[in-house]
C-alpha atoms as a PDB file:
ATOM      1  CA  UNK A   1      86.110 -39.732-106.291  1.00  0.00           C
ATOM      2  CA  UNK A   2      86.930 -36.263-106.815  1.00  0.00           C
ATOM      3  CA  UNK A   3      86.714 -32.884-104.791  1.00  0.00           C
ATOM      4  CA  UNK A   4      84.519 -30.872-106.037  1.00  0.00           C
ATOM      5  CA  UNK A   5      85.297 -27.433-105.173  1.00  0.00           C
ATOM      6  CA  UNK A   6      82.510 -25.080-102.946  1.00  0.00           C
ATOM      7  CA  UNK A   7      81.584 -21.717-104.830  1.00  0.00           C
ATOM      8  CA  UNK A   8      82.423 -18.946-102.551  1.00  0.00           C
ATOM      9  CA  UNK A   9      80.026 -16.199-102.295  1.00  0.00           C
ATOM     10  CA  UNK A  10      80.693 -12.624-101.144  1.00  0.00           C
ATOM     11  CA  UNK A  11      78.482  -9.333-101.086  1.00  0.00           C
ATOM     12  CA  UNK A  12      80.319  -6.573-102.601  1.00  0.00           C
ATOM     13  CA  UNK A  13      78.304  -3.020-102.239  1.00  0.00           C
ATOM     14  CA  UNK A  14      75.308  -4.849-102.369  1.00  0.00           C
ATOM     15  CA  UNK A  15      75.773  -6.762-105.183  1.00  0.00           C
ATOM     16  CA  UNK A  16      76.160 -10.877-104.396  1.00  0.00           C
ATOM     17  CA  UNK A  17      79.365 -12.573-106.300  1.00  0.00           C
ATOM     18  CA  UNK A  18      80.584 -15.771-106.380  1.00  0.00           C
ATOM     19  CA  UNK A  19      83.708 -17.534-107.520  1.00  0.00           C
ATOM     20  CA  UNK A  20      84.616 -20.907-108.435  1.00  0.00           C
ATOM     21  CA  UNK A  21      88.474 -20.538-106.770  1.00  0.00           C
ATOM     22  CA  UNK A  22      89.609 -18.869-103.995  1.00  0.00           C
ATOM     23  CA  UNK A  23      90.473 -15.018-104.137  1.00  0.00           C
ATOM     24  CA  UNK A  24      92.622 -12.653-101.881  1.00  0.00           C
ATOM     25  CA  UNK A  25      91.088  -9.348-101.110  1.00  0.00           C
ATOM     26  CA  UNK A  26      93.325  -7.602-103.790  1.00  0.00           C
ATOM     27  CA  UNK A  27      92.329 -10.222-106.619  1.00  0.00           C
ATOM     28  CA  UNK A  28      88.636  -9.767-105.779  1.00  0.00           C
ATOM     29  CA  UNK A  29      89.017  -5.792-106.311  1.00  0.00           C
ATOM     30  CA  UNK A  30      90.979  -6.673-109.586  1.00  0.00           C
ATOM     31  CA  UNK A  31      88.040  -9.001-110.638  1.00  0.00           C
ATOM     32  CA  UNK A  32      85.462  -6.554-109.877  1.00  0.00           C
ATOM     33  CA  UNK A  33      87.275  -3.841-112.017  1.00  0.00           C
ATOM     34  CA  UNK A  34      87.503  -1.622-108.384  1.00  0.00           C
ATOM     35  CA  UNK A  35      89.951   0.369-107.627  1.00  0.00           C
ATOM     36  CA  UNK A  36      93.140  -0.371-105.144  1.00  0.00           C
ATOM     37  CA  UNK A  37      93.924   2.525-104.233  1.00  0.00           C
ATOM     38  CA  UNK A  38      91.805   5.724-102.559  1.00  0.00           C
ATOM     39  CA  UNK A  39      89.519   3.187-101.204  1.00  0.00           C
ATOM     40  CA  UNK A  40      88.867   1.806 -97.894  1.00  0.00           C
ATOM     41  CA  UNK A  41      87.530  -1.717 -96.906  1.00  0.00           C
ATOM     42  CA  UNK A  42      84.648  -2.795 -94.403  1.00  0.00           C
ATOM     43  CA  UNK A  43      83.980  -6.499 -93.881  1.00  0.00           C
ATOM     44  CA  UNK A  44      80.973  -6.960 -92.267  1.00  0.00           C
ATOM     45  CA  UNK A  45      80.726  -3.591 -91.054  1.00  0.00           C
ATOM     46  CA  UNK A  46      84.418  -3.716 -89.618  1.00  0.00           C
ATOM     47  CA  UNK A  47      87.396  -1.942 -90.908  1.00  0.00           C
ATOM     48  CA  UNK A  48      89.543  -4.266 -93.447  1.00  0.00           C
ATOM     49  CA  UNK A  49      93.046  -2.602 -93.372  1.00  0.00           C
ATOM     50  CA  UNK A  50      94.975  -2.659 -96.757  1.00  0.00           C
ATOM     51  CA  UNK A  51      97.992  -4.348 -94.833  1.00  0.00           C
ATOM     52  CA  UNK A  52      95.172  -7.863 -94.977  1.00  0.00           C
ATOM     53  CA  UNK A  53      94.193  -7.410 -98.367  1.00  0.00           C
ATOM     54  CA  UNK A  54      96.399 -10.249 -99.455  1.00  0.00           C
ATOM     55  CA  UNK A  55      94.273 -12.577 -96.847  1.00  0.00           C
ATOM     56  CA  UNK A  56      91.596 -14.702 -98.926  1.00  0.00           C
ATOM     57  CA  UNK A  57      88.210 -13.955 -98.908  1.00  0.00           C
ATOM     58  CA  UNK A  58      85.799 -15.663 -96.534  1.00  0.00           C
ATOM     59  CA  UNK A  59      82.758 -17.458 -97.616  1.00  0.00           C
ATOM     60  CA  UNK A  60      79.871 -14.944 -96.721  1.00  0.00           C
ATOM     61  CA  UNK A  61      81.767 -11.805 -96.375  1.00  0.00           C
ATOM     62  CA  UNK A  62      79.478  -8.805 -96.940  1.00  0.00           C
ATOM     63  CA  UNK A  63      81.961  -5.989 -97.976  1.00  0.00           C
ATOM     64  CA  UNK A  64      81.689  -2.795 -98.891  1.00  0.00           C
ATOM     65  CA  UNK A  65      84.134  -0.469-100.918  1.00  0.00           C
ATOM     66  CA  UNK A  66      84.197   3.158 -99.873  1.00  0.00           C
ATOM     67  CA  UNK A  67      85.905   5.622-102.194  1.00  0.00           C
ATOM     68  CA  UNK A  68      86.594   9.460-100.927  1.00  0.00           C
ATOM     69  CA  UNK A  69      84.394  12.235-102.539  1.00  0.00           C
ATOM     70  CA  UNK A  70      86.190  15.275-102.779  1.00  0.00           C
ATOM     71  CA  UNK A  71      83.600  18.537-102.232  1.00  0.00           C
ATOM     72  CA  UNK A  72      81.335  19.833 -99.597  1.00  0.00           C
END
């Protein structure tokens, strides 16, 4: 019998993802065509710091990606 790996599905601004392998935080930006850098990470309404983005994504995670907006 073989494994059969479990999709994991993620939230990203909204939007509901899923991938058949596992991702870090950094691949999943790179998959979604986000930016790395200027940007700041919330994982279920939580601060992600960049110094975790090489952690893998958990199954569920609703995250959003904040970019700064320069004006006033």
């Amino acid at each position: 019998m073989t494994a059969t790996a479990i999709p994991i599905g993620v939230t990203v601004n909204g939007t509901d993802h899923e991938f058949a392998e596992a991702l870090t935080v950094g691949e999943l930006l790179e998959r979604l065509g986000l930016p790395n850098k200027g940007v700041a990470l919330a994982v279920d309404g939580a601060v992600f710091p960049k110094s975790r983005w090489g952690e893998p994504v958990g199954r569920g995670w609703q995250i959003e990606v904040l970019t700064a907006v320069q004006g006033g």
